[in-house]
C-alpha atoms as a PDB file:
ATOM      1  CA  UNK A   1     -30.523 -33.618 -31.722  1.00  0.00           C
ATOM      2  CA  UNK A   2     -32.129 -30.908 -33.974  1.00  0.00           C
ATOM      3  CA  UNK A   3     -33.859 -29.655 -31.310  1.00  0.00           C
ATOM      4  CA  UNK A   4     -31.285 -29.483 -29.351  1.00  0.00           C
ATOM      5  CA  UNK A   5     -29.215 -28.151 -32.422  1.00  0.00           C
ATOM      6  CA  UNK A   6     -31.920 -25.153 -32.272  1.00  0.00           C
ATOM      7  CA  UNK A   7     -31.814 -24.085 -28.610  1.00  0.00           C
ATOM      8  CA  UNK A   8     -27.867 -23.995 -28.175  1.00  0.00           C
ATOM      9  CA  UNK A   9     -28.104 -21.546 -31.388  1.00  0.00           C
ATOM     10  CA  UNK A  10     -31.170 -19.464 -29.273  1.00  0.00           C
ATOM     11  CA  UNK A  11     -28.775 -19.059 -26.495  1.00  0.00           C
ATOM     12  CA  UNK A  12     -26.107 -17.084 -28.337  1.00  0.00           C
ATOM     13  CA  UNK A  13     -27.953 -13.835 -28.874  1.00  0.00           C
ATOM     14  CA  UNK A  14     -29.523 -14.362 -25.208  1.00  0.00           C
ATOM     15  CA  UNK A  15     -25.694 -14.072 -23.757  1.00  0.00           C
ATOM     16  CA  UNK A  16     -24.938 -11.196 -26.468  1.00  0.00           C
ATOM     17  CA  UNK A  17     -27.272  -9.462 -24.264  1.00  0.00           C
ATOM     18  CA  UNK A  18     -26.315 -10.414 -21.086  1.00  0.00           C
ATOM     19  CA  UNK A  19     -22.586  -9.929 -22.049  1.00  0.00           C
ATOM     20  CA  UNK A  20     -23.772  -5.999 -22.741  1.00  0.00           C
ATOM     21  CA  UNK A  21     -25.848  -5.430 -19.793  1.00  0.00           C
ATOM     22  CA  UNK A  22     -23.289  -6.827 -17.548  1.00  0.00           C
ATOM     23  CA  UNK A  23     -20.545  -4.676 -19.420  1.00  0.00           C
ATOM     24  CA  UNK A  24     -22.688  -1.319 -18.512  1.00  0.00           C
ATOM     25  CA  UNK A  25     -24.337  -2.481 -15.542  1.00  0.00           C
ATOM     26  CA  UNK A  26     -20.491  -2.209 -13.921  1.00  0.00           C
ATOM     27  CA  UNK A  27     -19.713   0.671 -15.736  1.00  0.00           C
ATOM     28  CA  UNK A  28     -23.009   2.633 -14.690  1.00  0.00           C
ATOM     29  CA  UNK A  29     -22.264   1.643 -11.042  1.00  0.00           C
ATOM     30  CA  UNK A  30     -21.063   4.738  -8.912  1.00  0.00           C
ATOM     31  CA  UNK A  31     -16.546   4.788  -7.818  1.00  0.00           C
ATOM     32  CA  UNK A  32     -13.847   5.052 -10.217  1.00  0.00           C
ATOM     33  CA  UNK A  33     -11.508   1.530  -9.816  1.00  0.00           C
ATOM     34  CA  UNK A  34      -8.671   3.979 -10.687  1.00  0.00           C
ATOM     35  CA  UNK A  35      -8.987   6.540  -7.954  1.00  0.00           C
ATOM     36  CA  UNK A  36      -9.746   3.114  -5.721  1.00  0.00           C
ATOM     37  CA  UNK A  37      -6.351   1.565  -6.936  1.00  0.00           C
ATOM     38  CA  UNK A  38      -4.081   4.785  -7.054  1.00  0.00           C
ATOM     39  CA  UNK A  39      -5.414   5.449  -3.563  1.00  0.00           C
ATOM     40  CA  UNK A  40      -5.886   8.202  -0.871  1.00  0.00           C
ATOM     41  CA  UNK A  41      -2.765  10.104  -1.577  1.00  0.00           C
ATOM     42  CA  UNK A  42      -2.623   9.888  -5.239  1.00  0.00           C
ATOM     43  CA  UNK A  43      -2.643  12.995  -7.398  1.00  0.00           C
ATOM     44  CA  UNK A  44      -4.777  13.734 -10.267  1.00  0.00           C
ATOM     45  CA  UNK A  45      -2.001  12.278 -12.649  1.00  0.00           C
ATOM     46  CA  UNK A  46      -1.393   9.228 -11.203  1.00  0.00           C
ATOM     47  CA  UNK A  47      -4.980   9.004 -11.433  1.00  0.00           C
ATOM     48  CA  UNK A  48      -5.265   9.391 -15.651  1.00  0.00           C
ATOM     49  CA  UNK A  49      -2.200   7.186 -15.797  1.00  0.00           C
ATOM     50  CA  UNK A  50      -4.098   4.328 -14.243  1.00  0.00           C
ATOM     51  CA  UNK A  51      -7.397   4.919 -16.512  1.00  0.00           C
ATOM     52  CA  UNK A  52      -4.990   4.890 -19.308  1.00  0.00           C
ATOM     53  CA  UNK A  53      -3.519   1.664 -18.220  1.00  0.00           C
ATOM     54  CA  UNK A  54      -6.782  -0.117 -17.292  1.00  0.00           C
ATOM     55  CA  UNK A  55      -7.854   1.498 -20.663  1.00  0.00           C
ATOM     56  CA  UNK A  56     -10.904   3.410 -19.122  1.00  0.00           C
ATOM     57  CA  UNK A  57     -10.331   6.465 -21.118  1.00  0.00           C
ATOM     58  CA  UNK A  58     -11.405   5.145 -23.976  1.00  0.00           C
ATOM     59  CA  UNK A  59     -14.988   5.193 -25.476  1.00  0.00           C
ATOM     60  CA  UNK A  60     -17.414   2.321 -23.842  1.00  0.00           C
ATOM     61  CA  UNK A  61     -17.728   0.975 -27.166  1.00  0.00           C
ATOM     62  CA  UNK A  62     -14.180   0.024 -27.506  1.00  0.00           C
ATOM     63  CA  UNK A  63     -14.240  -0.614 -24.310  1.00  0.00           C
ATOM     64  CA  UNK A  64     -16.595  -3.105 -24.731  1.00  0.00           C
ATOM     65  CA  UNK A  65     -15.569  -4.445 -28.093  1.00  0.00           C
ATOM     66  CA  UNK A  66     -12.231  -5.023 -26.246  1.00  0.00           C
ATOM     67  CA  UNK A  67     -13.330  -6.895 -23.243  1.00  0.00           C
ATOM     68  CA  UNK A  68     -15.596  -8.883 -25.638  1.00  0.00           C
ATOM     69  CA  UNK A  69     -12.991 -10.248 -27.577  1.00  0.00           C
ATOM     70  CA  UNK A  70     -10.950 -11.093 -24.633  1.00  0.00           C
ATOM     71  CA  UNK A  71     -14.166 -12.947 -23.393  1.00  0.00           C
ATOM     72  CA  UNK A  72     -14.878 -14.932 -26.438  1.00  0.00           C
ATOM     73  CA  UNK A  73     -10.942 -16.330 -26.134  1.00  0.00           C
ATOM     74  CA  UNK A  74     -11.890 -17.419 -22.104  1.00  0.00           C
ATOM     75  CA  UNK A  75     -10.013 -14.154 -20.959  1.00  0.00           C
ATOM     76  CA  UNK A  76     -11.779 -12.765 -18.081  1.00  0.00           C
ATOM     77  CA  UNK A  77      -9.389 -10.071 -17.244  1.00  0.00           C
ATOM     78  CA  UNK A  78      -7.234  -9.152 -14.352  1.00  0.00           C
ATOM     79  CA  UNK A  79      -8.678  -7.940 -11.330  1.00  0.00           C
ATOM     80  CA  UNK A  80      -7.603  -4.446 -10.496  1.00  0.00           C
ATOM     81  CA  UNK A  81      -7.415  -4.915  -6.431  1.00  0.00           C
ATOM     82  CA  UNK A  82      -5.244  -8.215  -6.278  1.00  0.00           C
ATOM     83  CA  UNK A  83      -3.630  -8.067  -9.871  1.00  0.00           C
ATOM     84  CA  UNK A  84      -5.171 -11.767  -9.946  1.00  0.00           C
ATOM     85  CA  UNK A  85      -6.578 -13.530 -13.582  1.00  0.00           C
ATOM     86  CA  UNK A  86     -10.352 -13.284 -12.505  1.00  0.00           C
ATOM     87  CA  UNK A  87     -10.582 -16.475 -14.259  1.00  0.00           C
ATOM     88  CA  UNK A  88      -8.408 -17.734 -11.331  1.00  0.00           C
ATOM     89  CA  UNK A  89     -10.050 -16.150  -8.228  1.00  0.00           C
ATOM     90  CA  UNK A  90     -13.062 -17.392  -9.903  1.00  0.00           C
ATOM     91  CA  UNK A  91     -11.775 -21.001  -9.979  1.00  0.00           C
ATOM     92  CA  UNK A  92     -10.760 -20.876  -6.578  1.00  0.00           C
ATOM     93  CA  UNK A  93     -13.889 -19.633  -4.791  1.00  0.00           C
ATOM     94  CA  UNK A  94     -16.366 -21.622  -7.423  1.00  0.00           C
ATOM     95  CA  UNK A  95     -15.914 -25.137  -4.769  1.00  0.00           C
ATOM     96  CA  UNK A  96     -17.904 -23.601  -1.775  1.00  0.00           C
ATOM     97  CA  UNK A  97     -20.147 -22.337  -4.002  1.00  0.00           C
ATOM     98  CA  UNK A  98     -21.022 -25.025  -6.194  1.00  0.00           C
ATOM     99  CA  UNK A  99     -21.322 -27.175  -2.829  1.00  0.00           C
ATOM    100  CA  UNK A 100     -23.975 -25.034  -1.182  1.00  0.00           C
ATOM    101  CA  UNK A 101     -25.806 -24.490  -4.262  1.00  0.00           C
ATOM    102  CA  UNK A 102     -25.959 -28.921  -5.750  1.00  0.00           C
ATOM    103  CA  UNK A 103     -26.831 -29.230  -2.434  1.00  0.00           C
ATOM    104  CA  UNK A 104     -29.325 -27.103  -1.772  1.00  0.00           C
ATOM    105  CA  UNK A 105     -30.725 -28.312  -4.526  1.00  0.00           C
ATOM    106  CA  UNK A 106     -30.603 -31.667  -3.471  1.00  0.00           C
ATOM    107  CA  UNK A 107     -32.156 -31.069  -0.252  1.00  0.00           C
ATOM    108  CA  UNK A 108     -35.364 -28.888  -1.370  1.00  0.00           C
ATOM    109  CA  UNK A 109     -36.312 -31.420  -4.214  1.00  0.00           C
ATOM    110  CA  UNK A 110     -36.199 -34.636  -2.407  1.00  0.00           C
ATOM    111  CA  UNK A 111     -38.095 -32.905   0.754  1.00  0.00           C
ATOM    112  CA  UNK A 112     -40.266 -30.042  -0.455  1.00  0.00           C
ATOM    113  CA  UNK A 113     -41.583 -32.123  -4.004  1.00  0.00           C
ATOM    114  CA  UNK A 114     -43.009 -35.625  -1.366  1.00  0.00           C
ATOM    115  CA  UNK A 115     -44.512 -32.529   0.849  1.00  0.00           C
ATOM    116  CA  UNK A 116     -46.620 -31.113  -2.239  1.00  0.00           C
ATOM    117  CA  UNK A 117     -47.799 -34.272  -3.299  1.00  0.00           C
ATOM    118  CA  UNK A 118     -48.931 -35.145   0.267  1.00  0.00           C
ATOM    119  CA  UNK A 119     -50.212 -31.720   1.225  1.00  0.00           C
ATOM    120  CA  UNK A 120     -52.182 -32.015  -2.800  1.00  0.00           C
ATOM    121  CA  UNK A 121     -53.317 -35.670  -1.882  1.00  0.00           C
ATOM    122  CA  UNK A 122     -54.782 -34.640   1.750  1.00  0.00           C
ATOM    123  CA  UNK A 123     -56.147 -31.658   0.499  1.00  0.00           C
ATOM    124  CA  UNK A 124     -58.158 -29.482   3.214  1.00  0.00           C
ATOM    125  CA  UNK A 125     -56.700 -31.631   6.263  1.00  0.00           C
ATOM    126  CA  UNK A 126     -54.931 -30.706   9.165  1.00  0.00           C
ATOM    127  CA  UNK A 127     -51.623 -32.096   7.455  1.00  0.00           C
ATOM    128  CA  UNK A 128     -52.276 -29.920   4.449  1.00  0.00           C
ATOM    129  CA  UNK A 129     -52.787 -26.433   6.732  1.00  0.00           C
ATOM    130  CA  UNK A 130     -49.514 -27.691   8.452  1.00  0.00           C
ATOM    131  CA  UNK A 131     -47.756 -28.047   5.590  1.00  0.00           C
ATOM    132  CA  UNK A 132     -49.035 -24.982   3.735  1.00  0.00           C
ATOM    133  CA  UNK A 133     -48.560 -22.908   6.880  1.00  0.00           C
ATOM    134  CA  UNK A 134     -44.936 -23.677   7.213  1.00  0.00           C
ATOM    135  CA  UNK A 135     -44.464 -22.494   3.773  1.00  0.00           C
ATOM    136  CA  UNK A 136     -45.805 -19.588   3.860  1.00  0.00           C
ATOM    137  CA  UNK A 137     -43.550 -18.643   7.464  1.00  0.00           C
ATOM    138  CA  UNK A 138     -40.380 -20.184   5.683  1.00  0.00           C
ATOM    139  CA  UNK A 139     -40.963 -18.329   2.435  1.00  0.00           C
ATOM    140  CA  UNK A 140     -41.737 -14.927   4.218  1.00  0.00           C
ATOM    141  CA  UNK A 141     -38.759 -14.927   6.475  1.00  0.00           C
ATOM    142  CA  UNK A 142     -35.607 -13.159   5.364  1.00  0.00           C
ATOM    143  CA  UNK A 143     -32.446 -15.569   4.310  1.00  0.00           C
ATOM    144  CA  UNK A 144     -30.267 -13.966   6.375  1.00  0.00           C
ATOM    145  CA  UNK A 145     -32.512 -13.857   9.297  1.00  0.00           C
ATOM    146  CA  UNK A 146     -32.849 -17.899   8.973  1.00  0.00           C
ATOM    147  CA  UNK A 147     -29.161 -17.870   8.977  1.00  0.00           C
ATOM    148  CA  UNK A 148     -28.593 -16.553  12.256  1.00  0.00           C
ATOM    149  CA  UNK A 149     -31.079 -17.886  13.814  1.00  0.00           C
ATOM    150  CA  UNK A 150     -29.833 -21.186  12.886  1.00  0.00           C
ATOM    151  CA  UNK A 151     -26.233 -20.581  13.825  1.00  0.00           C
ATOM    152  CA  UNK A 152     -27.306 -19.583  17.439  1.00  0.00           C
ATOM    153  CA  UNK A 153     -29.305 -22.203  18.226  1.00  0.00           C
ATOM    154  CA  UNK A 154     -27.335 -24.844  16.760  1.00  0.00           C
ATOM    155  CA  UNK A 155     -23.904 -23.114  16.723  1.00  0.00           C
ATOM    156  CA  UNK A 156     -23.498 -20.983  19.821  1.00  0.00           C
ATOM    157  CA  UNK A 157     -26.182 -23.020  22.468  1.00  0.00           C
ATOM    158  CA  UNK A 158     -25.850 -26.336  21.415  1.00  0.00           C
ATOM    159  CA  UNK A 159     -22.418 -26.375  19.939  1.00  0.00           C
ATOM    160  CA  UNK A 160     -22.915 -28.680  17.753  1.00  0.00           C
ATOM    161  CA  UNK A 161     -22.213 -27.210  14.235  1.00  0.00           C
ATOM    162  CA  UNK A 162     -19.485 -25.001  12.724  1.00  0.00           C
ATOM    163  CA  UNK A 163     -20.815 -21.371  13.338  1.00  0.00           C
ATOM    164  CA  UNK A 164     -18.431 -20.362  10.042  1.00  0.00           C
ATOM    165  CA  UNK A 165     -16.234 -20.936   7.932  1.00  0.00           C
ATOM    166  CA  UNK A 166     -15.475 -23.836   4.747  1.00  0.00           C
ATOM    167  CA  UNK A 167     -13.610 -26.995   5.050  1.00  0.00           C
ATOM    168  CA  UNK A 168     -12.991 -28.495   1.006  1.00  0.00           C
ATOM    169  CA  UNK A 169     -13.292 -32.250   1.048  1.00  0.00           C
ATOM    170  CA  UNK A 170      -9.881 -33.147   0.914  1.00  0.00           C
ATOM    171  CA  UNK A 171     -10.582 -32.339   4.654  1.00  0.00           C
ATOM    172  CA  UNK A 172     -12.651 -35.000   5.420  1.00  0.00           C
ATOM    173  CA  UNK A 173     -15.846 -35.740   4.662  1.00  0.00           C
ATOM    174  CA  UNK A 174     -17.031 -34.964   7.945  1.00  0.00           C
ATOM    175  CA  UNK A 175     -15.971 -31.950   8.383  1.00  0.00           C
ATOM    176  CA  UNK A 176     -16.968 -30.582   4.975  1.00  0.00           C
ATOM    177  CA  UNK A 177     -20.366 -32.127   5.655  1.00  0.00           C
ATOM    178  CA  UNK A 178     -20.441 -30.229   8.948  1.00  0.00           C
ATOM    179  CA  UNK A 179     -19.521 -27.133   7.836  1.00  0.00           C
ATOM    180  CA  UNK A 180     -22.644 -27.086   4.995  1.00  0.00           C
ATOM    181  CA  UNK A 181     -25.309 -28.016   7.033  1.00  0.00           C
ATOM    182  CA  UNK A 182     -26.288 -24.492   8.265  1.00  0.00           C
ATOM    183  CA  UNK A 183     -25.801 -22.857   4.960  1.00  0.00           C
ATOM    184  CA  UNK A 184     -27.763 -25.352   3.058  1.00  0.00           C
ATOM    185  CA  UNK A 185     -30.494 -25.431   5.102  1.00  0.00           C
ATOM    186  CA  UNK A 186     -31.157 -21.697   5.389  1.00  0.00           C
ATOM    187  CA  UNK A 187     -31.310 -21.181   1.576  1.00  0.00           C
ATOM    188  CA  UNK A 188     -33.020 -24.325   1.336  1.00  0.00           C
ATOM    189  CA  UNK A 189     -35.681 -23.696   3.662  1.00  0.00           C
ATOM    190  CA  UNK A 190     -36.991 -20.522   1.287  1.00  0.00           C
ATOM    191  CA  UNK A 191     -36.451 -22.565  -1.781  1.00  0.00           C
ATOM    192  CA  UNK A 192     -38.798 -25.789  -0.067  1.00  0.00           C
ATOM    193  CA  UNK A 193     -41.180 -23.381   0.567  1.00  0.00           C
ATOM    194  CA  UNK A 194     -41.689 -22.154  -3.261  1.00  0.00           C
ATOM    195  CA  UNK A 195     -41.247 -25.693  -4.722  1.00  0.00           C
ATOM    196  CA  UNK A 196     -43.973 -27.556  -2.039  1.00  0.00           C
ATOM    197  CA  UNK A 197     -46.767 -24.824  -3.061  1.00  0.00           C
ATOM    198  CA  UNK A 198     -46.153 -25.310  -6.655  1.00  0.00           C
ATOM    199  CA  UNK A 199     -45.686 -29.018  -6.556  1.00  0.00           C
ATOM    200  CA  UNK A 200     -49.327 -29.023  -4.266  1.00  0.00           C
ATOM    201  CA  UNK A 201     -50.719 -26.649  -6.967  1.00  0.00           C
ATOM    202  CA  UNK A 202     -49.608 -28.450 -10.055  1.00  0.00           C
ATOM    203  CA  UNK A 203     -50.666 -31.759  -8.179  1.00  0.00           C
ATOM    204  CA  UNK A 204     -53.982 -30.579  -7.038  1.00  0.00           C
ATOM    205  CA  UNK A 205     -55.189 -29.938 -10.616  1.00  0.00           C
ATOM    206  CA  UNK A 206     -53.502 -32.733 -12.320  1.00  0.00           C
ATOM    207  CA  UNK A 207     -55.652 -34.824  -9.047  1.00  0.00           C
ATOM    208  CA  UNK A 208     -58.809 -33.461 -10.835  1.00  0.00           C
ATOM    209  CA  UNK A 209     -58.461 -34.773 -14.127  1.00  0.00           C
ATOM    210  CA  UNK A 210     -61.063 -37.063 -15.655  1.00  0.00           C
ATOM    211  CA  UNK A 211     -58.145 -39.654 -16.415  1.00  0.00           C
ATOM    212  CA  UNK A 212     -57.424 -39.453 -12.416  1.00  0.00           C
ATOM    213  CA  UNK A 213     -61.137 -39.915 -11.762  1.00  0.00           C
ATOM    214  CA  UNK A 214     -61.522 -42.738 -13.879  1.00  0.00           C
ATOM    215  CA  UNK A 215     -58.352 -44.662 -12.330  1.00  0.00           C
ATOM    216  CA  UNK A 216     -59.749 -44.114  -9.136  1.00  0.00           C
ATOM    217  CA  UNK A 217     -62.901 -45.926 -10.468  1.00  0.00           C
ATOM    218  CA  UNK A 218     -61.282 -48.735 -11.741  1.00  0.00           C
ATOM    219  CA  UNK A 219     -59.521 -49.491  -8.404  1.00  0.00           C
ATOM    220  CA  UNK A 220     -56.441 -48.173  -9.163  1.00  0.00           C
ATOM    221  CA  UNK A 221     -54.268 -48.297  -6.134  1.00  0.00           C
ATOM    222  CA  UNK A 222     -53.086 -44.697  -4.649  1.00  0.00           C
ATOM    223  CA  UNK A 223     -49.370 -44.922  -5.251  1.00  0.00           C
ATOM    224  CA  UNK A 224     -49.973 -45.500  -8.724  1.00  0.00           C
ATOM    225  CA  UNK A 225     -52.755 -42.336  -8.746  1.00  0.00           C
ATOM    226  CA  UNK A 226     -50.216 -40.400  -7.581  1.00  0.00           C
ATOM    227  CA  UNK A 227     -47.474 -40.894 -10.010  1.00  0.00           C
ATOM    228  CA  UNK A 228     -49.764 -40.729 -13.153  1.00  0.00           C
ATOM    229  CA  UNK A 229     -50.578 -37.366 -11.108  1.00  0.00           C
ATOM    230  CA  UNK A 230     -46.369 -36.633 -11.094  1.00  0.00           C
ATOM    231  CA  UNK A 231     -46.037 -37.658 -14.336  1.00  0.00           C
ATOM    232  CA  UNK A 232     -48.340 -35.278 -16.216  1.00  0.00           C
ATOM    233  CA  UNK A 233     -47.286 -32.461 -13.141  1.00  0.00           C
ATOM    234  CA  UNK A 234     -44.082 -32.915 -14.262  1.00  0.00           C
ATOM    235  CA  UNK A 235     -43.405 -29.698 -15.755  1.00  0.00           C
ATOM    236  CA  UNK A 236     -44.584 -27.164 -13.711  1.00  0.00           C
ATOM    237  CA  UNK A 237     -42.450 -28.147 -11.252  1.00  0.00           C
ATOM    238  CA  UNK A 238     -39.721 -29.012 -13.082  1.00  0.00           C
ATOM    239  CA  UNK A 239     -39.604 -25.175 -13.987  1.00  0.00           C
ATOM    240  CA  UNK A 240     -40.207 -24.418 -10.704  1.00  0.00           C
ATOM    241  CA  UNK A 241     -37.039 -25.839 -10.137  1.00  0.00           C
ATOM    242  CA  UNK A 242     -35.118 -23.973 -12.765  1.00  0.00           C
ATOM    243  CA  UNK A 243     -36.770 -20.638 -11.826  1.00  0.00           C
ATOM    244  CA  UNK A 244     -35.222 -21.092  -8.183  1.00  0.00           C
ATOM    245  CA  UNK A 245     -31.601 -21.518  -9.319  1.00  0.00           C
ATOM    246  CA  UNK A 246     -32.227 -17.539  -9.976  1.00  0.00           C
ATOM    247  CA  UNK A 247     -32.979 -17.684  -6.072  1.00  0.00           C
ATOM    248  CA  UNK A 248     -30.103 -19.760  -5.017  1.00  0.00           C
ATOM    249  CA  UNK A 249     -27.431 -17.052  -7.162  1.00  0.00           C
ATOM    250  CA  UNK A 250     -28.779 -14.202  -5.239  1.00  0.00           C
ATOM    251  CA  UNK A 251     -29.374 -16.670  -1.878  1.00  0.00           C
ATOM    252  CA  UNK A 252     -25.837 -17.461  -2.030  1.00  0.00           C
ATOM    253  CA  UNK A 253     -24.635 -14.052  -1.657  1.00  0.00           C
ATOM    254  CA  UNK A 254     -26.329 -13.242   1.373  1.00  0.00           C
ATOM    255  CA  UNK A 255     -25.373 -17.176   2.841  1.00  0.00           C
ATOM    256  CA  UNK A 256     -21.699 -16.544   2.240  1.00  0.00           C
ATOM    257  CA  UNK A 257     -21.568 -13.404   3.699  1.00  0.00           C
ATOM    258  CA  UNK A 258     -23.481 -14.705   7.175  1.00  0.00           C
ATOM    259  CA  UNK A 259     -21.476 -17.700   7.636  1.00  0.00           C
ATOM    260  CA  UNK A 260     -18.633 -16.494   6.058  1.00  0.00           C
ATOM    261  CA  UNK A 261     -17.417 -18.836   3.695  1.00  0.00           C
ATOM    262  CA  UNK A 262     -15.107 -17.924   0.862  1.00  0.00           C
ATOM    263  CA  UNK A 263     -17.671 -18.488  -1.873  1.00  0.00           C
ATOM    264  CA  UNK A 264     -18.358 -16.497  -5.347  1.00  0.00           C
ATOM    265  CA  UNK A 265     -21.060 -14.581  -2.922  1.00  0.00           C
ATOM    266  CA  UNK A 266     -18.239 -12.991  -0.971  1.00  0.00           C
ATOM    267  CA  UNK A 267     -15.977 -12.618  -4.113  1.00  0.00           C
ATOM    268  CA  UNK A 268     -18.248 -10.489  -5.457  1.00  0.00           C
ATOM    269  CA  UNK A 269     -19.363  -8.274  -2.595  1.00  0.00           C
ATOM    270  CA  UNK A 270     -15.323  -7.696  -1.770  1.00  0.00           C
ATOM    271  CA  UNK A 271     -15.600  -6.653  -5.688  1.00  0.00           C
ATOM    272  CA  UNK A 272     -18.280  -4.309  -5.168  1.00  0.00           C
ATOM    273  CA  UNK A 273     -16.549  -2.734  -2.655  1.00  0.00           C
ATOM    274  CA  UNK A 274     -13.523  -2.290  -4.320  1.00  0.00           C
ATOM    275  CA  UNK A 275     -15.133  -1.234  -7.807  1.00  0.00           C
ATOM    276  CA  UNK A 276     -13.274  -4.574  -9.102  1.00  0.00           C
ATOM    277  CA  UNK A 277     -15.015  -4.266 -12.248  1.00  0.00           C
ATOM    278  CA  UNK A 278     -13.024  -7.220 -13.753  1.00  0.00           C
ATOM    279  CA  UNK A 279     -14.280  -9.686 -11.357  1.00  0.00           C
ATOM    280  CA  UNK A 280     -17.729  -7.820 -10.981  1.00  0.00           C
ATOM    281  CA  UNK A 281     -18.277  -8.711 -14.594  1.00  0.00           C
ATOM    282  CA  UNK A 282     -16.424 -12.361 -14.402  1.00  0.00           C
ATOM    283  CA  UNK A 283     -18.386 -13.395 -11.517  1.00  0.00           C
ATOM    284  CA  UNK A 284     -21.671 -12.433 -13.556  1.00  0.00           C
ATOM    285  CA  UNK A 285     -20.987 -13.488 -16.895  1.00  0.00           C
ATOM    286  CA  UNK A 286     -20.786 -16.882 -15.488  1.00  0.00           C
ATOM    287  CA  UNK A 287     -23.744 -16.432 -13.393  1.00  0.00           C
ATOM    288  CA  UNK A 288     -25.667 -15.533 -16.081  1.00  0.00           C
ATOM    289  CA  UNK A 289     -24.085 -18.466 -18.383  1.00  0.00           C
ATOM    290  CA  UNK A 290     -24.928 -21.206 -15.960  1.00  0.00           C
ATOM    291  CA  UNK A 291     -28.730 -19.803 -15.679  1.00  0.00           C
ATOM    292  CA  UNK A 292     -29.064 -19.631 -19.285  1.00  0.00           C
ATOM    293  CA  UNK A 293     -27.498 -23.601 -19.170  1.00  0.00           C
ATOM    294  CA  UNK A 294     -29.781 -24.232 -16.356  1.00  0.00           C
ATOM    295  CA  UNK A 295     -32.678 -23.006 -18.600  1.00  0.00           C
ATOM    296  CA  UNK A 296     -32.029 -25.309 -21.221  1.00  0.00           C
ATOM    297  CA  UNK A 297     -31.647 -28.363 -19.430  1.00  0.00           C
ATOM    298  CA  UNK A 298     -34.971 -27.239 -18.294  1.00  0.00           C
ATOM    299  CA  UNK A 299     -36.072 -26.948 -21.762  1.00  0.00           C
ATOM    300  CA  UNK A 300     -35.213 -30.409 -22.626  1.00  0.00           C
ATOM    301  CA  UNK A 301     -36.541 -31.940 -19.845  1.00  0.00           C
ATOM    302  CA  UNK A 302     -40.077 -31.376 -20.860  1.00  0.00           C
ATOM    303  CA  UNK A 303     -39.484 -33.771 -23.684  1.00  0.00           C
ATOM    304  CA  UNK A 304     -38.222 -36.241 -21.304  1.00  0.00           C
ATOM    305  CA  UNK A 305     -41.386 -35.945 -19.273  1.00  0.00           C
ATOM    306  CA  UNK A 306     -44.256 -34.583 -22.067  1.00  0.00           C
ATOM    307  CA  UNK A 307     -42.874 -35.957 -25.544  1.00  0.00           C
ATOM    308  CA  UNK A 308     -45.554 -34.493 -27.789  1.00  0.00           C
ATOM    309  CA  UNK A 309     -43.774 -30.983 -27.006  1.00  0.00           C
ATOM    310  CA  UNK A 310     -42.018 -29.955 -29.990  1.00  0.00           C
ATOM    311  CA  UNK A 311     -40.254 -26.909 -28.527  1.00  0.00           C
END
């Protein structure tokens, strides 16, 4: 509990900076939301008396002090193109999301962690090239590019999945299934790729122990050679893991936008195009917040699997 005591208190000053770079990364990006939401016709007036509204004429650092405060009582704002609570539009896209991402998830740990360990424990065989080679072609092809290709085969040839599009659950299980096959399966197939080399790299080593050799001597069967193997590989991979959630928030962006499905991914990029800077800073303040949760878990895990690890 102390420990965990110590890292939830290590956290706070990692979001004080986020919380600021997010604030100026919006503010440093190029459009003025004012001249976006007066519009085309709009005189130089009606200009000002928007900035004075949205309270952009004032100096960043109450600016920022300002939006702060709002933050820390769970007030994201109001977005500037759809007069919207951000917290709300971010509510309402965060199911698609959240589905593709778990998972995703899902999917590239149960497949691509049994692929490393058998790649690691038929090391230099024709399975291992195999398995190695198809990372390396699923790792170096574009997202997006996996996407399509998926959506024509499978989509416009065969017919047999959802081209586009969301269905929630309340829908049917079927169809909601349906509709995140394509989706999950082109972000997973990069994130497989990144987890089976580590997990065959962490594996491989851990194989070549002196503990491992001596089991092996004593007749130790293989299935229990490989999870003394897992056991002390844990880690590695478990931060594998964590380090690919970064991939799955940028992975999502693109995934939304090819099969578009009314995700976070497409809330933002409508922001961005709208200089929204409300939900541009909503959408990744809780980005950031659920990598920086993801990270911990992470943390903690490695007392789960390694318990001499004091921090």
């Amino acid at each position: 509990m102390r420990y965990l005591i110590r890292r939830l208190v290590a956290t706070i000053p990692v979001m004080a900076v986020v919380a600021v770079f997010v604030f100026l990364l919006a503010h440093m990006s190029p459009g003025d939301p004012a001249a976006v939401l007066a519009g085309d016709n709009a005189t130089v007036e009606d200009v000002e008396k928007i900035r004075a509204a949205m309270g952009l004429d004032k100096p960043l650092i109450e600016q920022f002090l300002t939006w702060g405060g709002n933050v820390l009582r769970g007030d994201l704002g109001v977005s500037t193109s759809t007069r919207m609570p951000v917290l709300t539009l971010i509510q309402q896209r965060m199911g698609p999301t959240l589905s593709i991402a778990l998972f995703t998830i899902v999917l590239a740990v149960f497949l691509a962690v049994p692929l490393g360990i058998i790649a690691a424990w038929k090391a230099g065989s024709l399975t291992d090239r195999l398995i190695m080679l198809g990372s390396v072609v699923a790792f170096s092809i574009p997202v997006f590019l996996i996407g399509y290709g998926l959506a024509y085969v499978f989509s416009v040839k065969m017919g047999a999945l959802p081209v586009q599009g969301y269905k929630p659950m309340s829908d049917g299980l079927g169809a909601y299934a349906r509709h995140l096959v394509l989706p999950c399966v082109s972000l997973g197939l990069v994130y497989m790729a990144l987890l089976t080399r580590m997990t065959r790299a962490t594996m491989l080593e851990a194989l070549g122990e002196d503990y491992i050799r001596t089991a092996r001597a004593k007749g130790l069967g293989s299935r229990l050679v490989i999870w003394h193997a897992l056991k002390n590989a844990a880690n590695p991979i478990v931060t594998t893991i964590g380090v690919g959630v970064a991939m799955l928030i940028g992975g999502v962006v693109v995934t939304e936008t090819v099969f578009a499905i009314p995700g976070l991914g497409r809330l933002t990029v409508d922001a961005v195009l709208r200089h929204d800077y409300p939900v541009i800073q909503g959408v990744l303040l809780i980005s950031s917040a659920v990598y920086v949760l993801i990270n911990l878990l992470v943390d903690m895990s490695y007392r789960i699997f390694d318990p001499r690890m004091d921090s």
